[in-house]
Protein backbone atom coordinates (compact mmCIF):
# COMPACT_ATOMS: atom_id res chain seq x y z
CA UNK A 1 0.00 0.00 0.00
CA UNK A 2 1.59 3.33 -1.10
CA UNK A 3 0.76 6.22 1.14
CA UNK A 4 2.04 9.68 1.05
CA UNK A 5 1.87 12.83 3.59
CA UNK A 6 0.83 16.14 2.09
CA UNK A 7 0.25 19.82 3.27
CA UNK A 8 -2.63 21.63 1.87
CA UNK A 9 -4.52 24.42 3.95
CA UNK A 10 -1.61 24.45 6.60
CA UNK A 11 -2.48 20.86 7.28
CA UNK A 12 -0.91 17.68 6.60
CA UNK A 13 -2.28 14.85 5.92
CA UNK A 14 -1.54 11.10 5.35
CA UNK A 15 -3.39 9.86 2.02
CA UNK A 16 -3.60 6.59 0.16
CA UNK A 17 -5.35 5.91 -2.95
CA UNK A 18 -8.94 5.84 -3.15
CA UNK A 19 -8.42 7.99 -0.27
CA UNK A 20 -11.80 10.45 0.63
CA UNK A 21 -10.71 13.71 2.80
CA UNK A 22 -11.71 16.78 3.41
CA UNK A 23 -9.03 19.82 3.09
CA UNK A 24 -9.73 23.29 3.39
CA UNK A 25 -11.54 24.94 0.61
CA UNK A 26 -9.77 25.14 -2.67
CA UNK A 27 -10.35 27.73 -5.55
CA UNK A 28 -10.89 24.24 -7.55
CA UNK A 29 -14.93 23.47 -9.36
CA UNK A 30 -16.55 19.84 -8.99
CA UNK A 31 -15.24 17.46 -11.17
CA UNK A 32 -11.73 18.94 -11.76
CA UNK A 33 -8.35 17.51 -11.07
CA UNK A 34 -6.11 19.04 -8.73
CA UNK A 35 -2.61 18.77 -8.08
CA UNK A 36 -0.49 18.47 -4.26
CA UNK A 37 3.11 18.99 -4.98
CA UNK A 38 3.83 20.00 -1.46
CA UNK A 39 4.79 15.97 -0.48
CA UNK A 40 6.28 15.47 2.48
CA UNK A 41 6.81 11.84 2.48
CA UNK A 42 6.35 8.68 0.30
CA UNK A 43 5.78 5.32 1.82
CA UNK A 44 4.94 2.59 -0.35
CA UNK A 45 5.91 -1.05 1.78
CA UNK A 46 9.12 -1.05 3.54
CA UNK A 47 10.59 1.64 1.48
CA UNK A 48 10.39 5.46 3.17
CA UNK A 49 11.52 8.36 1.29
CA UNK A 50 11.54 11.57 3.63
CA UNK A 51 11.82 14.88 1.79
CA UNK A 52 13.89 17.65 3.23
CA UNK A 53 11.30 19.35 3.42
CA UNK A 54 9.39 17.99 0.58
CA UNK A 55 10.69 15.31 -1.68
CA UNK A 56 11.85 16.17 -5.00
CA UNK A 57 9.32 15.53 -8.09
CA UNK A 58 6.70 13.38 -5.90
CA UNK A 59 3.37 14.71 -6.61
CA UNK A 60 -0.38 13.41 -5.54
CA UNK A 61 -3.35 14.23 -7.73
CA UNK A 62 -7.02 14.21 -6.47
CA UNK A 63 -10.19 14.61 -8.04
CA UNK A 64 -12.36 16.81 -6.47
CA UNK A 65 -16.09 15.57 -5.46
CA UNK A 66 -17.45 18.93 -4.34
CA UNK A 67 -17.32 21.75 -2.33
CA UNK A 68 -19.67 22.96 0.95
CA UNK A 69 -19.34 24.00 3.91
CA UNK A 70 -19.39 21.90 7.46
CA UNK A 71 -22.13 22.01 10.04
CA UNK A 72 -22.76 24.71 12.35
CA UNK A 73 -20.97 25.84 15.70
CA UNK A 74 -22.06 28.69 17.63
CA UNK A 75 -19.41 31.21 19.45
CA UNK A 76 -20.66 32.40 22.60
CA UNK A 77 -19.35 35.01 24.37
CA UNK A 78 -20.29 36.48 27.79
CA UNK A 79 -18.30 38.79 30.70
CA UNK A 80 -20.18 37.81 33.80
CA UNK A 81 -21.89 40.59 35.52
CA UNK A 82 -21.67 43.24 33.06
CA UNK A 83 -24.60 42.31 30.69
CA UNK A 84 -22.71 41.79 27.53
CA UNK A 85 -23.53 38.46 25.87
CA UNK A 86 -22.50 37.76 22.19
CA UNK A 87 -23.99 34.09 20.08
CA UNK A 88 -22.53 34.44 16.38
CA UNK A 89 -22.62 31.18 13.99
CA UNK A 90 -20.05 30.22 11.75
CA UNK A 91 -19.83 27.59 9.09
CA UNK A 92 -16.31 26.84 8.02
CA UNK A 93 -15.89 26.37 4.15
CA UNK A 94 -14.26 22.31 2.72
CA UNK A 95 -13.39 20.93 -0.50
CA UNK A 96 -13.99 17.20 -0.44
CA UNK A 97 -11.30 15.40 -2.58
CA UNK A 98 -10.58 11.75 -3.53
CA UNK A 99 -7.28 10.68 -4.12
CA UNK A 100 -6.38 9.29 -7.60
CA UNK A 101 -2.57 8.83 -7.51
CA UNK A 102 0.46 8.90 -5.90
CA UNK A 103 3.65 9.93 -7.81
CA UNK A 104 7.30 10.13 -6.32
């Protein structure tokens, strides 16, 4: 099984292929390819090859399956005996992608 760690959105994560995950939202339509060149790592069996920091022509291509936004939270704030109470929403934009190949 070849797995690979990649940053996108100031996250890394560790993929596969066939892979489904959810990365932070991407200026990318439904349907489109899209490419992570950022690869940290490349594992595929007992072979490991560590970039310094990213490893030298890998790249991982996804195909994204759409784009939304997650569920709900609310933000509450409140200062205790002073009256001041603050609920605001927010709904934090994802791209959901599913990994096609690993290259490197």
């Amino acid at each position: 099984m070849k797995h690979a760690i990649i940053v996108t959105g100031g996250k890394q994560y560790r993929v596969a292929e066939g892979d489904v995950i959810f990365v932070e939202k991407l200026d990318v339509a439904a349907g489109e390819s899209v490419k992570f060149d950022q690869v940290l790592a490349v594992i595929d069996g007992d072979s490991v090859n560590v970039g310094k920091p990213v490893v030298e022509g890998a790249s991982v291509t996804a195909n994204v399956v759409k784009n939304g936004k997650s569920a709900k939270i609310r933000v509450y704030k409140m200062k205790p005996k002073k009256g001041y109470r603050r609920t605001q929403g927010h709904r934090q934009p994802y791209t959901k992608v599913q990994i096609e190949t690993i290259n490197g």
